[in-house]
Protein backbone atom coordinates (compact mmCIF):
# COMPACT_ATOMS: atom_id res chain seq x y z
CA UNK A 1 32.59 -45.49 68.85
CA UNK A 2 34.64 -43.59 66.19
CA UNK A 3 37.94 -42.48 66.92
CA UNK A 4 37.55 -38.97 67.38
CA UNK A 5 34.86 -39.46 70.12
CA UNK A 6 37.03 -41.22 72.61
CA UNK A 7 38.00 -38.62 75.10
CA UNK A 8 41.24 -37.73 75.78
CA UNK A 9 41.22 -39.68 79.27
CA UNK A 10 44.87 -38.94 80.56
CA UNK A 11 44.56 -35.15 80.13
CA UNK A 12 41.58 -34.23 81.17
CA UNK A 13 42.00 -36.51 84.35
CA UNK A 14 44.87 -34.50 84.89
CA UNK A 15 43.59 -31.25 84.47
CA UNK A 16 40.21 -32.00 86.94
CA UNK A 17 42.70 -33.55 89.55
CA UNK A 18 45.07 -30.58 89.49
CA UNK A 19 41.61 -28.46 90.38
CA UNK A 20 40.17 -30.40 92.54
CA UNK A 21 43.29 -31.29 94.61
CA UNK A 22 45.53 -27.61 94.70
CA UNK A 23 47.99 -28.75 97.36
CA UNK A 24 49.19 -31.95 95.34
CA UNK A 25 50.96 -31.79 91.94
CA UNK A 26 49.52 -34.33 89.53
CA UNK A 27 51.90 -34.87 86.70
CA UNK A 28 52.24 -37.48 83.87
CA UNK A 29 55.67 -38.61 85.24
CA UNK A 30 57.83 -37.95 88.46
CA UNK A 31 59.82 -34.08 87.70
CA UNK A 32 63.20 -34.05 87.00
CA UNK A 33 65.26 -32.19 89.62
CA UNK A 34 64.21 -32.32 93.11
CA UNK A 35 60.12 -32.32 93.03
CA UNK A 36 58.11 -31.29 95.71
CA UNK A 37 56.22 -34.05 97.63
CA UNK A 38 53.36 -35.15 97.82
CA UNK A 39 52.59 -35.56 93.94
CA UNK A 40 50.45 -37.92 91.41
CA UNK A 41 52.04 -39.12 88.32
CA UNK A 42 48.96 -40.56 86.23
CA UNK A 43 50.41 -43.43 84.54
CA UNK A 44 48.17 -43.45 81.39
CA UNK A 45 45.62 -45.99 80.53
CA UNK A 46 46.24 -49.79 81.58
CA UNK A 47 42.92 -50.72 79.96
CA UNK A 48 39.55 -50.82 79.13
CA UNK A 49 37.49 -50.54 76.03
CA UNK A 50 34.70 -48.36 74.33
CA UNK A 51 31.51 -49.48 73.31
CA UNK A 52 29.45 -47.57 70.51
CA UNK A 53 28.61 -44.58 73.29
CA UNK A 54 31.20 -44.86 76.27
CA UNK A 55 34.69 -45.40 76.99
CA UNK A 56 36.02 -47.55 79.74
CA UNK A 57 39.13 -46.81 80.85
CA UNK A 58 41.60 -48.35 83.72
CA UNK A 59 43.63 -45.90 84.54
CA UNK A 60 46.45 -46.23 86.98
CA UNK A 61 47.72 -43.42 88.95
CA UNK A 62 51.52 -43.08 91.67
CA UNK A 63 51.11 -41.29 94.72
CA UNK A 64 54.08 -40.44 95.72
CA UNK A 65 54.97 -38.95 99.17
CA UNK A 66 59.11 -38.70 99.13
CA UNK A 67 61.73 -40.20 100.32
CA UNK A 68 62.38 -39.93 104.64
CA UNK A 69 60.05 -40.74 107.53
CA UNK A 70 57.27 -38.50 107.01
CA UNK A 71 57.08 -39.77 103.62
CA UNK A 72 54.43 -42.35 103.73
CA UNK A 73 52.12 -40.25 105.83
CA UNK A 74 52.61 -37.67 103.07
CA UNK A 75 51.83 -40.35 100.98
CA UNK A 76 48.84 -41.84 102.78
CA UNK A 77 47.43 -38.88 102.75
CA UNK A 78 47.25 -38.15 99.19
CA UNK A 79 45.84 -41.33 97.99
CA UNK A 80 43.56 -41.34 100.61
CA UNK A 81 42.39 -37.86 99.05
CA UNK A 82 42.80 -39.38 95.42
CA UNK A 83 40.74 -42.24 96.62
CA UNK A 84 38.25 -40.58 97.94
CA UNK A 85 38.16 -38.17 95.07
CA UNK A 86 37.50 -40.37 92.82
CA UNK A 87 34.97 -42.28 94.34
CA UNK A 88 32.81 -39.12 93.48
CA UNK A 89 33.69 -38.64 90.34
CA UNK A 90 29.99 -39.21 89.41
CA UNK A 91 27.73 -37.48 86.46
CA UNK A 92 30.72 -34.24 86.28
CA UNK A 93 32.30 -32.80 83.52
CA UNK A 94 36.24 -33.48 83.76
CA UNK A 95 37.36 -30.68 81.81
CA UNK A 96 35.51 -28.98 78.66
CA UNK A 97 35.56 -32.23 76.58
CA UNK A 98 34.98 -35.28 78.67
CA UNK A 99 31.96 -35.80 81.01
CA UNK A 100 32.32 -38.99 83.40
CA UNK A 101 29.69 -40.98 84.59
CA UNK A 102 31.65 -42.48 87.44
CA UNK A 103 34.85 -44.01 88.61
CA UNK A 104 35.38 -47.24 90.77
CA UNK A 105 38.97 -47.52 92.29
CA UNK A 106 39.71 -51.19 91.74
CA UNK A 107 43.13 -51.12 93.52
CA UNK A 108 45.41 -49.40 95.35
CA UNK A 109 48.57 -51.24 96.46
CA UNK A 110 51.62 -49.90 98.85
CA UNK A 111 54.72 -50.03 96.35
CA UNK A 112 57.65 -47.82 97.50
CA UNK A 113 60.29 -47.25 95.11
CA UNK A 114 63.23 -49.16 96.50
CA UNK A 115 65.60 -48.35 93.26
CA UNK A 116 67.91 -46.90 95.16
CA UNK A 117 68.16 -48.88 99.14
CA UNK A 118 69.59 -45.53 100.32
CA UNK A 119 66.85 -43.61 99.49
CA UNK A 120 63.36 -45.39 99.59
CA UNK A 121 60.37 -43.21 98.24
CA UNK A 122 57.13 -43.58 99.61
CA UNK A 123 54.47 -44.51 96.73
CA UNK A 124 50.89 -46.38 96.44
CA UNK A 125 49.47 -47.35 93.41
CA UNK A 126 45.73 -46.46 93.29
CA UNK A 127 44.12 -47.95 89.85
CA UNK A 128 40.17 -47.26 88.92
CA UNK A 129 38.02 -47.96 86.28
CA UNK A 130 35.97 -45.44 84.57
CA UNK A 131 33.04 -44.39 82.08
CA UNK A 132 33.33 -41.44 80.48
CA UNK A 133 32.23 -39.61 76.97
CA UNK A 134 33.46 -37.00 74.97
CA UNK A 135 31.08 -33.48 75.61
């Protein structure tokens, strides 16, 4: 697969989950500032490989519901939306230049940020495989 046939993953993941999922803010990293909760951060690719046709990419995504008691409902929620999301993410076009052929989620793990014991954010970490081409 030449280089200027593997999709651009990251992005148009992005852009198809911020349309498909309105109420949630998917992002490449947490905002600066106070964010609003629930959001996805898509972490980028953790791995995979093309072949001559296809890309296979892991990608690894945070849901992150916010810090406080009604934080990991907020999160359980949202990746139980991403998660199920994704599991039909089958024969669509992501965005105008990558067309997937399906996802499988291959994780997702409960991780809360604990960075700061005062202030513990809610987060799971939902990774899936995927096969995808360039349109």
């Amino acid at each position: 697969m030449a280089a200027d046939l593997i999709p651009d993953t990251e992005w148009s993941l992005r852009e198809w989950l911020r349309a498909q999922l309105p109420t949630i803010k998917v992002w490449f990293d947490v905002p600066s500032g106070t964010p609003t909760f629930p959001l996805i951060t898509l972490g980028g690719r953790i791995g995979g490989a093309p072949d001559q046709i296809l890309d296979h990419p892991r990608m690894s995504f945070s849901v992150w519901g916010g810090p406080g008691g009604n934080g990991r409902k907020l999160s359980r929620t949202a990746m139980s939306a991403l998660v199920e999301l994704l599991n039909s993410a089958e024969n669509i076009p992501l965005d105008a230049d990558t067309f997937a052929y399906g996802a499988v989620v291959d994780s997702v793990l409960w991780l809360p940020d604990e960075s700061d014991p005062d202030n513990r954010i809610a987060r799971y970490v939902v990774d899936a495989s995927f096969t995808v081409r360039s349109i």
